[in-house]
N, C-alpha and C. Protein backbone atom coordinates (compact mmCIF):
# COMPACT_ATOMS: atom_id res chain seq x y z
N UNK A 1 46.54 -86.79 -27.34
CA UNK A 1 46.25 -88.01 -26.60
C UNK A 1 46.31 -87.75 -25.09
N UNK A 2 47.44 -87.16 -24.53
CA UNK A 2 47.74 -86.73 -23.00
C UNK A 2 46.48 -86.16 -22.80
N UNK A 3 46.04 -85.19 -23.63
CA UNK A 3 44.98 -83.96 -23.50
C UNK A 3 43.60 -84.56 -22.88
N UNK A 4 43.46 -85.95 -23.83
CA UNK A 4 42.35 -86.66 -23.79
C UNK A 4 41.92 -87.85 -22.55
N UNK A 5 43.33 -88.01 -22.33
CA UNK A 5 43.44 -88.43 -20.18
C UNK A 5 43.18 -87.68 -19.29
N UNK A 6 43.68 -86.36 -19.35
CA UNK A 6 43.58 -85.41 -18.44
C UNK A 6 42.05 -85.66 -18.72
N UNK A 7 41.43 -84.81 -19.57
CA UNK A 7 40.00 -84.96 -19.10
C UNK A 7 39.28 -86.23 -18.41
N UNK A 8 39.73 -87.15 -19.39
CA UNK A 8 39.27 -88.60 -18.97
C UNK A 8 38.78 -88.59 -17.58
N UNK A 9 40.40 -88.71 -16.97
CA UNK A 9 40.93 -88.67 -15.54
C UNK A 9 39.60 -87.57 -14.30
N UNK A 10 39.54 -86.33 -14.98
CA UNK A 10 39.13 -85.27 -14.47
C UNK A 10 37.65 -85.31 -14.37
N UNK A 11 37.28 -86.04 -15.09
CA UNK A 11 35.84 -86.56 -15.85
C UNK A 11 35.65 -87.67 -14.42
N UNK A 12 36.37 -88.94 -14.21
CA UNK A 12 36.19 -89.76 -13.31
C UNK A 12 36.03 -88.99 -11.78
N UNK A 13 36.91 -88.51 -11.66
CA UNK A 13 37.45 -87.71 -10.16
C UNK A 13 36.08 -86.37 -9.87
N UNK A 14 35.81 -85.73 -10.75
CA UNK A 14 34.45 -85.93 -10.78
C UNK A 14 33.06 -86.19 -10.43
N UNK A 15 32.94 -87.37 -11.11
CA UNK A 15 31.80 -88.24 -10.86
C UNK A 15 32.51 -88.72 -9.47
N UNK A 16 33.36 -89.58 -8.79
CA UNK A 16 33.77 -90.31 -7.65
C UNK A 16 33.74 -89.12 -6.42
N UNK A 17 33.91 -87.86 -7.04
CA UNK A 17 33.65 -86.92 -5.92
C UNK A 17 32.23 -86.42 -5.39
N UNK A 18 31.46 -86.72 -6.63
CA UNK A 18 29.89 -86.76 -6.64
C UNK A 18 28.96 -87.81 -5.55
N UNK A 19 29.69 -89.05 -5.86
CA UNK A 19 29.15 -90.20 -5.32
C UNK A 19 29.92 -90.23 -4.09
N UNK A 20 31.05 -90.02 -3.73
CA UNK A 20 31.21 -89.64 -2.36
C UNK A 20 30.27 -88.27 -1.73
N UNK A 21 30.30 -87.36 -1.96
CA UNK A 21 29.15 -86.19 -1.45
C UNK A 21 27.46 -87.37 -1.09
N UNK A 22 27.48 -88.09 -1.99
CA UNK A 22 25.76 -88.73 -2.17
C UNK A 22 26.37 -89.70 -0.69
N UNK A 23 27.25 -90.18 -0.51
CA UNK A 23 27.12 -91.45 0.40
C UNK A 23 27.42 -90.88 1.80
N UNK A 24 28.67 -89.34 1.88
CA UNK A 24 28.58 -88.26 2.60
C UNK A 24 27.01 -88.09 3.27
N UNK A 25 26.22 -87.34 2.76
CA UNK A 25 24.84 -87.29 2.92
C UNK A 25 24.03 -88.53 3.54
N UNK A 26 23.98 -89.69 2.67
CA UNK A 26 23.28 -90.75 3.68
C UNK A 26 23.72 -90.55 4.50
N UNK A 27 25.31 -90.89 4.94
CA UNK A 27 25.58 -91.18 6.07
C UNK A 27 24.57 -90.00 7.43
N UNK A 28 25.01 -89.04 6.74
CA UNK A 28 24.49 -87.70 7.64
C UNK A 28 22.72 -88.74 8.31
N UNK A 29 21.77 -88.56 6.51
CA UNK A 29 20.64 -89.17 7.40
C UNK A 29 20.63 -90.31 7.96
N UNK A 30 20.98 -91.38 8.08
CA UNK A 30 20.94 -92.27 8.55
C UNK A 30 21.56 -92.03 9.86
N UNK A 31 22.24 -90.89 10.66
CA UNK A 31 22.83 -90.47 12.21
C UNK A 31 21.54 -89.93 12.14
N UNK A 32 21.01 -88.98 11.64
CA UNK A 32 19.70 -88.36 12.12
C UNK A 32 18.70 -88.98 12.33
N UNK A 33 18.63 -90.45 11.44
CA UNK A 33 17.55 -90.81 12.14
C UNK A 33 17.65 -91.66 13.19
N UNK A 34 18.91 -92.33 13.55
CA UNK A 34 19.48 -93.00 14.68
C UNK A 34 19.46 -92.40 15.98
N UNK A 35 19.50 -90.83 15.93
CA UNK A 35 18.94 -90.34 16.93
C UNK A 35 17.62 -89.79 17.37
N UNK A 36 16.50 -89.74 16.15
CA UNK A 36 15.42 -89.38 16.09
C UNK A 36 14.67 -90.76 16.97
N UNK A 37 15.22 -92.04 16.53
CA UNK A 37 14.97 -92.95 16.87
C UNK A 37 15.34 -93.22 18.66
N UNK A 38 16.19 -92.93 18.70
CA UNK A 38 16.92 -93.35 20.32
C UNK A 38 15.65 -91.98 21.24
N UNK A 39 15.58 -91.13 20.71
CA UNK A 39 14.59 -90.23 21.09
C UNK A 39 13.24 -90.52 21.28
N UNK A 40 12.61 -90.91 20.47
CA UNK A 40 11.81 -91.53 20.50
C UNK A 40 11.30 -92.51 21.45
N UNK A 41 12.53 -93.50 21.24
CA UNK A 41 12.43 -94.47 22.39
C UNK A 41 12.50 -94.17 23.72
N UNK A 42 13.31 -93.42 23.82
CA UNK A 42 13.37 -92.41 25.27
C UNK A 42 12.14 -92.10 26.00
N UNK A 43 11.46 -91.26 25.20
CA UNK A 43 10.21 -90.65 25.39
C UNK A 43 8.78 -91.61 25.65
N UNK A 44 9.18 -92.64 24.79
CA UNK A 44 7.92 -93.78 25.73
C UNK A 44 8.59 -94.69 26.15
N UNK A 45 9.25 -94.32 26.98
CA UNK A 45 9.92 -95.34 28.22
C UNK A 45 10.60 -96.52 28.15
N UNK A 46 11.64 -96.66 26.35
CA UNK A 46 11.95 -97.52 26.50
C UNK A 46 13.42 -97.29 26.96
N UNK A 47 14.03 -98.46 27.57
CA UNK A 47 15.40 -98.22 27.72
C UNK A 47 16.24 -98.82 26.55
N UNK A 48 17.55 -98.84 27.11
CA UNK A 48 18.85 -99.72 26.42
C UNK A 48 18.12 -101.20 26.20
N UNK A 49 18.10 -101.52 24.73
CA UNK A 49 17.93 -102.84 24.47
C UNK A 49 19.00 -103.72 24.89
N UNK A 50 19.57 -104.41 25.74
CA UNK A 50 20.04 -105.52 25.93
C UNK A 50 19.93 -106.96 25.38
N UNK A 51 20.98 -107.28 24.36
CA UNK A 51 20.64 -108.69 23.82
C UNK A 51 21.27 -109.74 24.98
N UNK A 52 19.73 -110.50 25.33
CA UNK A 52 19.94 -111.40 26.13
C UNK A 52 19.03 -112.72 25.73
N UNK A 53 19.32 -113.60 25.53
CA UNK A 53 18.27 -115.14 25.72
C UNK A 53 17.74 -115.15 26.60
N UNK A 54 18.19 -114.64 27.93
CA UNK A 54 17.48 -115.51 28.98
C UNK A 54 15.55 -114.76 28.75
N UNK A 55 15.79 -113.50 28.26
CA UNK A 55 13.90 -113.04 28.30
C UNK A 55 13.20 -113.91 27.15
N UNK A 56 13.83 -114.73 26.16
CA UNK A 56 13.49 -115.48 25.53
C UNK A 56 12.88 -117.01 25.94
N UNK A 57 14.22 -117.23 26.40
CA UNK A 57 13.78 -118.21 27.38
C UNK A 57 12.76 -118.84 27.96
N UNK A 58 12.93 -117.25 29.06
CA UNK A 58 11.56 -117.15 29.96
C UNK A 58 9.80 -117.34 29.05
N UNK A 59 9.98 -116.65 27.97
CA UNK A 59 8.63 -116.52 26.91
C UNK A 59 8.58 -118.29 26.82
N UNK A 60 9.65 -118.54 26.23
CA UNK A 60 9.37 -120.35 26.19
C UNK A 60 8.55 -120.94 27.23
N UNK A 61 9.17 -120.65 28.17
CA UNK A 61 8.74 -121.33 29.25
C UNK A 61 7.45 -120.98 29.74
N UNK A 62 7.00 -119.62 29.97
CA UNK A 62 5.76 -119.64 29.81
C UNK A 62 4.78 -119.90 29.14
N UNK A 63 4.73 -119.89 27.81
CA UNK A 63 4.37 -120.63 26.42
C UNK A 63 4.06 -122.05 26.77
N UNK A 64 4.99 -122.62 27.32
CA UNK A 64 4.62 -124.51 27.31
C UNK A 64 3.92 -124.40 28.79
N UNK A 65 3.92 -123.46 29.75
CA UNK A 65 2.99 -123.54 31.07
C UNK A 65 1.50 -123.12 30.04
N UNK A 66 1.43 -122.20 29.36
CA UNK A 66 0.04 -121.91 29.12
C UNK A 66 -0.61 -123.08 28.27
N UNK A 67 0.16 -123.14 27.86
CA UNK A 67 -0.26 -124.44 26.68
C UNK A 67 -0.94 -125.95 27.50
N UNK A 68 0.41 -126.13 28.37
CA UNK A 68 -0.18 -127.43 29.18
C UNK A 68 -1.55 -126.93 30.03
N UNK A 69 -1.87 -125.64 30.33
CA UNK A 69 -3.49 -125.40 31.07
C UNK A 69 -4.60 -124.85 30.00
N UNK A 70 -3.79 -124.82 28.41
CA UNK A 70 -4.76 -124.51 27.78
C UNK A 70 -6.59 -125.55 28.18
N UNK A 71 -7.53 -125.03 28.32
CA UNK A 71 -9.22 -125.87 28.49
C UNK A 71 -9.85 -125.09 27.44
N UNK A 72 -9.91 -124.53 26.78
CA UNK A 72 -10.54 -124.16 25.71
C UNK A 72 -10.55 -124.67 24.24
N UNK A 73 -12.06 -124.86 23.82
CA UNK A 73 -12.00 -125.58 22.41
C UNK A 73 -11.11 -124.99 21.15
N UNK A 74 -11.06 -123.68 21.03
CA UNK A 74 -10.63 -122.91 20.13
C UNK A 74 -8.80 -123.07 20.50
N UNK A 75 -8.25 -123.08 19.65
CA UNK A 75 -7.08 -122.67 20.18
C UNK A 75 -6.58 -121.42 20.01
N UNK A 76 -5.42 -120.87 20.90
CA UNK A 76 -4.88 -119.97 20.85
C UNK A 76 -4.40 -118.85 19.90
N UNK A 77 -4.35 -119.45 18.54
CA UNK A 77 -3.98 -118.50 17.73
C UNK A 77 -5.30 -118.27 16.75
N UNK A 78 -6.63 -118.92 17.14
CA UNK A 78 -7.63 -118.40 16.25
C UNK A 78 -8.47 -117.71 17.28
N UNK A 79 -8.29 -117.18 18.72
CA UNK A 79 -8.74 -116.37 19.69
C UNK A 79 -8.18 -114.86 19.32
N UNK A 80 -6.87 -115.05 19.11
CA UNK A 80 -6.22 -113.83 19.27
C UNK A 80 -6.46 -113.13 17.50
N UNK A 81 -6.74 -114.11 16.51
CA UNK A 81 -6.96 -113.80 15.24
C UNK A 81 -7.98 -112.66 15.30
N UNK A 82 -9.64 -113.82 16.40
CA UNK A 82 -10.88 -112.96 15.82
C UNK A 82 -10.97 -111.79 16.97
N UNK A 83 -10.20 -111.88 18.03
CA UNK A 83 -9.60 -110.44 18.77
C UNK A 83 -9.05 -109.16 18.21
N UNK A 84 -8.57 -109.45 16.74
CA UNK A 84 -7.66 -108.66 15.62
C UNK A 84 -9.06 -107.67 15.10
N UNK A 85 -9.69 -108.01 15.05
CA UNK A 85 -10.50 -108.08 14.01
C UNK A 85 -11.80 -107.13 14.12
């Protein structure tokens, strides 16, 4: 019976050493691509993202200026549709 824990046991520790190595590894890619990424961004000129509202904001606010001088029959989001296209 003891005989048949030990393995048991040895059997689990094991597998839990397996699935640590597998989550070991993501971790690894998921840094590699965090820097593949920051690289990337580097290289076409983006900087440090800063979370801020106020550039949000600002989009609002220009949004309801364009809107109030919209003069065109079509509106805005079926211009930019057949622009897609």
């Amino acid at each position: 019976m003891v005989r048949k824990q030990v393995y048991y046991y040895t059997k689990i520790n094991i597998v839990m050493a397996i699935e640590m190595e597998k989550m070991k590894e993501l971790e690894r890619k998921i840094g590699y691509m965090e820097t593949e990424i920051t690289l990337i961004k580097r290289t076409m000129g983006v900087r440090a993202e800063k979370k801020s509202s106020s550039a949000w904001n600002e989009l609002e606010k220009l949004g309801k200026e364009i809107s109030k001088e919209w003069k065109m029959k079509k509106p805005s989001w079926k211009i930019i549709s057949e622009s897609r296209r």
